[in-house]
Each structure stands twice: as structure tokens, then as C-alpha cells.
N, C-alpha and C. Protein backbone atom coordinates (compact mmCIF):
# COMPACT_ATOMS: atom_id res chain seq x y z
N UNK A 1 117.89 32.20 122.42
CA UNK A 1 118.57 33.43 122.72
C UNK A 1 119.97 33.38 122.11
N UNK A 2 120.59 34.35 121.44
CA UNK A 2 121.93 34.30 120.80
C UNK A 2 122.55 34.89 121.84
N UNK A 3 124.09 33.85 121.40
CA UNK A 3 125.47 33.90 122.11
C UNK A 3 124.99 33.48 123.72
N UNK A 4 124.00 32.25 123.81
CA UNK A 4 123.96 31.34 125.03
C UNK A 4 124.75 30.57 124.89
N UNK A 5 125.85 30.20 126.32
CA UNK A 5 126.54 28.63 126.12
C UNK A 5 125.61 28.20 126.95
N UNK A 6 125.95 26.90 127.36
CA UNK A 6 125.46 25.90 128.45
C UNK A 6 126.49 24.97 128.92
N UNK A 7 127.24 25.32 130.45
CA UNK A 7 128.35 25.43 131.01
C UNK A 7 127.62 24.39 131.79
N UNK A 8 128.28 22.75 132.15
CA UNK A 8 127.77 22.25 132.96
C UNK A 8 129.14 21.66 133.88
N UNK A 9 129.19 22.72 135.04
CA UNK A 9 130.74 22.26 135.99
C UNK A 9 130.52 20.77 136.76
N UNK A 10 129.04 20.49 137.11
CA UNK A 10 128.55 19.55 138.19
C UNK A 10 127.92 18.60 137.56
N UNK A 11 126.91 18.81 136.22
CA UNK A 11 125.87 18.06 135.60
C UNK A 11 124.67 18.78 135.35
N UNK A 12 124.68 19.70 136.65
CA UNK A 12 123.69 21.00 136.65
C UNK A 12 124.17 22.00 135.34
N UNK A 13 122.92 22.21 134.47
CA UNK A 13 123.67 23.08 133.19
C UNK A 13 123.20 24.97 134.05
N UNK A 14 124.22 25.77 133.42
CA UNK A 14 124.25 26.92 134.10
C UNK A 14 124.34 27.24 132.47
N UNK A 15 123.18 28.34 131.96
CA UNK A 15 123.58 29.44 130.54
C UNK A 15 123.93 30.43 131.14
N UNK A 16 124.75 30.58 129.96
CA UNK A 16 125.15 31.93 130.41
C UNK A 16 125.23 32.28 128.89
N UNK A 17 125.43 34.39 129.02
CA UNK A 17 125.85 34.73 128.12
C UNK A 17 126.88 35.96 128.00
N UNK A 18 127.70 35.67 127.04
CA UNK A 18 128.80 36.32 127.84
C UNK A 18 129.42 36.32 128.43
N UNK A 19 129.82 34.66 129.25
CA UNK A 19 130.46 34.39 130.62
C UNK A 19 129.74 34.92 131.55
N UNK A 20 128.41 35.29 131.62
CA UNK A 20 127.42 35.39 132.91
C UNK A 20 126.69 34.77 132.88
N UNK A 21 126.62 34.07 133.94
CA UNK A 21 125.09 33.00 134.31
C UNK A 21 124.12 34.14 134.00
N UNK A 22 122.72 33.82 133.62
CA UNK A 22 121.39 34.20 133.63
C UNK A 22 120.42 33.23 134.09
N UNK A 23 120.40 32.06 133.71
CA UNK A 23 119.55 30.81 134.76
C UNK A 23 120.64 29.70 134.94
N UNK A 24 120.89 29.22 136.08
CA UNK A 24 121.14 27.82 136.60
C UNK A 24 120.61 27.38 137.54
N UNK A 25 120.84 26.01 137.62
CA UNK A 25 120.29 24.97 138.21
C UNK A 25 121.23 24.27 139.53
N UNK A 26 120.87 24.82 140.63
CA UNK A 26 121.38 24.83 141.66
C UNK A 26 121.46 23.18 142.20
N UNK A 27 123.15 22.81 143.06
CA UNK A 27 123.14 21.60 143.67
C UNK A 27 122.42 21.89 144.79
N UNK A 28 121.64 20.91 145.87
CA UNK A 28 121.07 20.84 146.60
C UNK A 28 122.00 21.21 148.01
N UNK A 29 121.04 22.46 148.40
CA UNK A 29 121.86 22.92 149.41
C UNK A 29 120.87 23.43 150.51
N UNK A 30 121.86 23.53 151.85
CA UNK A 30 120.79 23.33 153.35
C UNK A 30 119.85 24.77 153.40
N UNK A 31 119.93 26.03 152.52
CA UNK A 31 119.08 26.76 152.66
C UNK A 31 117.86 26.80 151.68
N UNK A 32 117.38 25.32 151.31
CA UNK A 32 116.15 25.25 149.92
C UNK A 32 115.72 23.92 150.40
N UNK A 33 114.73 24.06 151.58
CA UNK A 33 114.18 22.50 151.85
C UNK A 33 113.20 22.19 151.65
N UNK A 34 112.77 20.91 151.88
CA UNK A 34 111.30 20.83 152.01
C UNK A 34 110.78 21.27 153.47
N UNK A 35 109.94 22.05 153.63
CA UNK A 35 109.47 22.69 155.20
C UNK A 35 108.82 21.23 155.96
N UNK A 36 108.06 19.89 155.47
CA UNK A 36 107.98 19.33 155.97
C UNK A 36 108.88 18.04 156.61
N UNK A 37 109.74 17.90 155.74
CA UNK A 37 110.84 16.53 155.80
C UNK A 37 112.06 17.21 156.08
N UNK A 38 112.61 18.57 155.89
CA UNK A 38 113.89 18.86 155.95
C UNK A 38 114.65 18.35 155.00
N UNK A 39 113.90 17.84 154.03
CA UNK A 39 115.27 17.15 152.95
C UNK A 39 115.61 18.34 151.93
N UNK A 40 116.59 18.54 151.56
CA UNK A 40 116.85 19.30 150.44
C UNK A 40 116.40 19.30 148.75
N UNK A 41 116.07 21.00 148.97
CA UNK A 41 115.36 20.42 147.65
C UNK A 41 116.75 19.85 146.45
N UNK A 42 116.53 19.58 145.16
CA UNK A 42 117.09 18.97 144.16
C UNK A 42 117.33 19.43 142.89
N UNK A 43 115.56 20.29 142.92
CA UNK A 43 115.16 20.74 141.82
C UNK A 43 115.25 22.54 141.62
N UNK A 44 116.15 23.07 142.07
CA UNK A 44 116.26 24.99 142.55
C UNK A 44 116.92 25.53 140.66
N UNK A 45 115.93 26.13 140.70
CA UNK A 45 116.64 27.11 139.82
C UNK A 45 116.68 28.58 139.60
N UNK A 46 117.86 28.82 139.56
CA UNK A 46 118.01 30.64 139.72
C UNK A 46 118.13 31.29 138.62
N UNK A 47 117.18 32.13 138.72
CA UNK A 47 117.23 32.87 137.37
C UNK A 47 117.32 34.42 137.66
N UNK A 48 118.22 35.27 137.55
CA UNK A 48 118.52 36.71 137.14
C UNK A 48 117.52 37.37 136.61
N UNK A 49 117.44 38.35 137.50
CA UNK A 49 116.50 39.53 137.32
C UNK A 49 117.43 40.84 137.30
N UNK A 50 116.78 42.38 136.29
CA UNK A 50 117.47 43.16 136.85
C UNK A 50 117.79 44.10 137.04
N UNK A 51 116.52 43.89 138.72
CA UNK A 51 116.86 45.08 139.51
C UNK A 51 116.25 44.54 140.90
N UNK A 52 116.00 44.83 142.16
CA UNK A 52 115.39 44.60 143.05
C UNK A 52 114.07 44.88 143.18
N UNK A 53 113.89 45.75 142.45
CA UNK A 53 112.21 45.99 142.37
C UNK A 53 111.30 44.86 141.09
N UNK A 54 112.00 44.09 140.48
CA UNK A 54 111.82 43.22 139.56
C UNK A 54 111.49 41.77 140.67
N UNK A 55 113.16 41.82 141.03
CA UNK A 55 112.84 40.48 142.19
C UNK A 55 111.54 40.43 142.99
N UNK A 56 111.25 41.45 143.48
CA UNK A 56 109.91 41.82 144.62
C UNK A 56 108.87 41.56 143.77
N UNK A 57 108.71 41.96 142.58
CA UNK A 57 107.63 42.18 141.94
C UNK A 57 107.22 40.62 141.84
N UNK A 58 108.05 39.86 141.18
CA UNK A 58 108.10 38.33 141.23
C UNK A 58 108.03 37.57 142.03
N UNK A 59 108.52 37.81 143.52
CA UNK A 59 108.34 36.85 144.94
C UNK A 59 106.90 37.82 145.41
N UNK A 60 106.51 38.78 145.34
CA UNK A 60 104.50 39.15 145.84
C UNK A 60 103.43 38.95 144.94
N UNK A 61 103.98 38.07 143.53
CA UNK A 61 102.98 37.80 143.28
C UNK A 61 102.41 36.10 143.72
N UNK A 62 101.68 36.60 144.17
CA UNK A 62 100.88 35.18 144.35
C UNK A 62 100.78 34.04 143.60
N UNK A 63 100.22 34.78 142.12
CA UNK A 63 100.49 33.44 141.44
C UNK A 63 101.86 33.04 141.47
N UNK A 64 102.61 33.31 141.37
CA UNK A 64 104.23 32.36 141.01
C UNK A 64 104.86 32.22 141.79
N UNK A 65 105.39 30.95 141.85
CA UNK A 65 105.91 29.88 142.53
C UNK A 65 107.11 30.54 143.06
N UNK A 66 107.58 31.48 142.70
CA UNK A 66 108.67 32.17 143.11
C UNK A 66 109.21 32.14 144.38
N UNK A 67 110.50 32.01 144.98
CA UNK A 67 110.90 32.69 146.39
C UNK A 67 112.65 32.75 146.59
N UNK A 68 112.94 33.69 147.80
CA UNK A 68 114.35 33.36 147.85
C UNK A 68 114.39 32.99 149.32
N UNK A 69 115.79 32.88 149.63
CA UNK A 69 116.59 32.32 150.60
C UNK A 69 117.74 33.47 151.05
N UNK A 70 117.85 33.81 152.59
CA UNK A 70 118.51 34.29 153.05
C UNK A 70 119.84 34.96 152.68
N UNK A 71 120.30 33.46 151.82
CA UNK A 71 121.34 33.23 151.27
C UNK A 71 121.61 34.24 149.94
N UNK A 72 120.58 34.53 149.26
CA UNK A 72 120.18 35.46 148.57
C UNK A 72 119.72 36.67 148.29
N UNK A 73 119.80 36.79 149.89
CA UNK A 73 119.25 38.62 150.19
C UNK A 73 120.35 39.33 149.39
N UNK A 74 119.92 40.41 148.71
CA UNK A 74 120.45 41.08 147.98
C UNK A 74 121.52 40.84 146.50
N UNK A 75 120.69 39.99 146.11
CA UNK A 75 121.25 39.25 144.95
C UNK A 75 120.39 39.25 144.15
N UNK A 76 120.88 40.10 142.64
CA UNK A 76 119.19 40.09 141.56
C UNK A 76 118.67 38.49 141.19
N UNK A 77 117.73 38.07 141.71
CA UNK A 77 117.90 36.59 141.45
C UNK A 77 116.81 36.41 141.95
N UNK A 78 115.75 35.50 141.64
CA UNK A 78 114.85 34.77 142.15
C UNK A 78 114.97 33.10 142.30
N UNK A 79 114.28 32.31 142.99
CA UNK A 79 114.22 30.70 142.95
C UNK A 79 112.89 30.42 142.40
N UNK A 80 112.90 29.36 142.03
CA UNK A 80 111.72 28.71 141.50
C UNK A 80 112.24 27.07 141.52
N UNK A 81 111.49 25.75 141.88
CA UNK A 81 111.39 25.08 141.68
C UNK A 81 111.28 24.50 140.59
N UNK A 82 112.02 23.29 139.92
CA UNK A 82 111.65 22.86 138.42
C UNK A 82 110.28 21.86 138.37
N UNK A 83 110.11 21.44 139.68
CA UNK A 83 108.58 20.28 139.97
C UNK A 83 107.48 21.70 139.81
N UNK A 84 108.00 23.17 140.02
CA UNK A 84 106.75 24.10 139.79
C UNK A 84 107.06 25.40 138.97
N UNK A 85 107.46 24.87 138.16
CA UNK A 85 107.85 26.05 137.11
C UNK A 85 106.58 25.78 135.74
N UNK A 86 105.95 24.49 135.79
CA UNK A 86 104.30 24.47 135.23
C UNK A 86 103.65 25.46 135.58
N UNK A 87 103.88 25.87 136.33
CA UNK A 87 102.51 26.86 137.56
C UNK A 87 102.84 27.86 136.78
N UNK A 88 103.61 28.55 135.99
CA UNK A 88 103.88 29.55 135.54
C UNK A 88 103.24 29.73 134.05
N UNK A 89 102.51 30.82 134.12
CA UNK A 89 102.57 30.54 132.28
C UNK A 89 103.27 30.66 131.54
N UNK A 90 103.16 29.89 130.46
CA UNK A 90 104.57 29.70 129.78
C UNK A 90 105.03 31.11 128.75
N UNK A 91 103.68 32.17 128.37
CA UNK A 91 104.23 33.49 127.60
C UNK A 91 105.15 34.31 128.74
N UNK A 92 104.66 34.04 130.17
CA UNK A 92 105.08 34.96 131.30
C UNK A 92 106.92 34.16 131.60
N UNK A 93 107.01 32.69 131.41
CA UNK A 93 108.04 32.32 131.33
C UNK A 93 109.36 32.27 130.36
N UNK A 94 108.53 32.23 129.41
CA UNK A 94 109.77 33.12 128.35
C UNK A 94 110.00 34.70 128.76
N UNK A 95 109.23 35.35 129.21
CA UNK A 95 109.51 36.73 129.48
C UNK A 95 110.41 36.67 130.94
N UNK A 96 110.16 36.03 131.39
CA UNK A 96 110.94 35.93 132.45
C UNK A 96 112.55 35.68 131.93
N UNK A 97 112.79 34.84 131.56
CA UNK A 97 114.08 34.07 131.22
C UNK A 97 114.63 35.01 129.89
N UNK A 98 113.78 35.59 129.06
CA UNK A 98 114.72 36.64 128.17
C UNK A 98 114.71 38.56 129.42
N UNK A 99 114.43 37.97 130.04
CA UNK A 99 114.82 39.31 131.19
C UNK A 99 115.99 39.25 131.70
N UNK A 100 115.85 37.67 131.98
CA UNK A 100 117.10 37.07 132.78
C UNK A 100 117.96 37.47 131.74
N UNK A 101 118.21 36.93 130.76
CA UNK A 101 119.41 37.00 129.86
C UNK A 101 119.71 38.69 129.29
N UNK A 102 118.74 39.60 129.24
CA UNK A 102 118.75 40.96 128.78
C UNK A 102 119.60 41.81 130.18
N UNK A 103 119.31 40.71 131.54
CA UNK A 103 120.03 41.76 132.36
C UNK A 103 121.66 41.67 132.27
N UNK A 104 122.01 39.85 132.08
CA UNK A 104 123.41 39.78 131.79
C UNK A 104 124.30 40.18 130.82
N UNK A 105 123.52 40.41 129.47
CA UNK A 105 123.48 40.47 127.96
C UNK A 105 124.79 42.06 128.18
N UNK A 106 125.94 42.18 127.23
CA UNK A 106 126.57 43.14 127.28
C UNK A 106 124.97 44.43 127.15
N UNK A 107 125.79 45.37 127.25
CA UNK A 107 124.32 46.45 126.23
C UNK A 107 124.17 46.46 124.68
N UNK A 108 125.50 46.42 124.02
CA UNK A 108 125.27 45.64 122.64
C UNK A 108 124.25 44.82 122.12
N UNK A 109 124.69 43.53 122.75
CA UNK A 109 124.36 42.80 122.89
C UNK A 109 122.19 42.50 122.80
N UNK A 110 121.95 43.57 123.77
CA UNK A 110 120.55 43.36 123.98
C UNK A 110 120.16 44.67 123.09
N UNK A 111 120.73 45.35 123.05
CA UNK A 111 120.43 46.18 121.93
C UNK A 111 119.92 45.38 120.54
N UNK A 112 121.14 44.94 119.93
CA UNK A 112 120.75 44.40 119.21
C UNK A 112 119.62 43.70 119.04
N UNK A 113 119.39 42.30 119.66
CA UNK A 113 118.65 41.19 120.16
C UNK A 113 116.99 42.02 119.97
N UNK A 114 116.89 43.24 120.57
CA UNK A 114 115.84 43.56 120.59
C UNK A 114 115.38 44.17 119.84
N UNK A 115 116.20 44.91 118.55
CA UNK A 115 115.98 45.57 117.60
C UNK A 115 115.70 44.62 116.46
N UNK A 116 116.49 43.55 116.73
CA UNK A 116 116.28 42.44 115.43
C UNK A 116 114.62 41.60 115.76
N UNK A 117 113.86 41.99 117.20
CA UNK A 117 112.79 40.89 117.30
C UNK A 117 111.45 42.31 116.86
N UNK A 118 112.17 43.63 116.82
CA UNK A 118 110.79 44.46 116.66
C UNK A 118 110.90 44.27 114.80
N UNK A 119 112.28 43.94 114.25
CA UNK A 119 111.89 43.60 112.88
C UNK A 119 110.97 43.02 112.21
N UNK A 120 111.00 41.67 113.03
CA UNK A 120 110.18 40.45 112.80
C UNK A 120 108.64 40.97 112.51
């Protein structure tokens, strides 16, 4: 994706573009556990969606590993695990993650991007 950095404040890398996150990789925190052990998960990553009817569409489908956290009500954003981000197919996961980046993307920006891939 053009004009991604990869901003790492913790070790966790966060892209962004434009100075907006679109996926990072969350430190382990008390609202992402394991339901059986209570330990925190390790592996969270948030990726930008964008709109709320996008998010929904992504946490009811069954197949994908998808979900959020309280903490996240009303935030364009979904979670996904990195131990289950396999579960995903991988054409449906690039589409995912250039969504992510098309929602942060100036409008320029994705303008462009998308005019230069119907060239191809």
C-alpha cells in the first residue's frame, strides 16, 4: 500500500497512513482474554473499518475470527487474533486490510490508489 509508515512506540508495529493508524497490534490488555485461563491475550490486532455497518458485517459472520470488546463499542474497528488470522482467507484478507487503509487514506489519496489498480 503507498505512503504506509510502520510506527513502532512499544515493539508492537502500528501502519499507518497519513499519520492514521489503519492496523495495529495491540499490548495486552484486561479487556482481550482468554475466556478459559483469564490470561491476556498477546496476540490482538485492530484493524479499521469504515463504517459501522462494515464492523457488523465482519463480527456476524461466522466464518471470521473477528470480535470486539466493550472497550470498543463505537469505534470503526474490529479485533482479530494473530494465532487466527489463518482462518481467514487470505483474498478476503487483503481486502480487508486495503479497506482498512482506504478508510484512513486522505480522499486523494485513495482516489488515486484506486484509479492506478483499475489501470493495471
Amino acid at each position: 500500500m503507498p505512503h504506509v509508515t510502520v510506527f513502532r512506540p512499544e515493539s508492537n508495529p502500528v501502519y499507518q497512513v497519513g499519520g492514521k493508524s489503519f492496523v495495529f497490534f495491540r499490548t495486552p490488555r484486561p479487556n482481550a482474554v482468554d475466556p478459559d485461563t483469564g490470561e491476556r491475550w498477546e496476540d490482538v490486532i485492530v484493524i479499521w473499518v469504515a463504517s459501522e455497518g462494515d464492523k457488523l458485517a465482519l463480527l456476524q459472520d461466522d466464518r471470521l475470527p473477528f470480535f470486539t470488546t466493550p472497550h470498543f463499542d463505537g469505534h470503526p474497528s474490529v479485533l482479530v487474533r494473530a494465532s487466527r488470522a489463518g482462518e481467514i482467507d487470505r483474498d478476503e484478507l487483503v481486502e480487508i486490510v486495503e479497506e482498512a487503509w482506504l478508510a484512513q487514506a486522505s480522499a486523494r489519496r485513495g482516489r488515486v490508489w484506486l484509479e492506478e489498480r483499475q489501470v493495471r
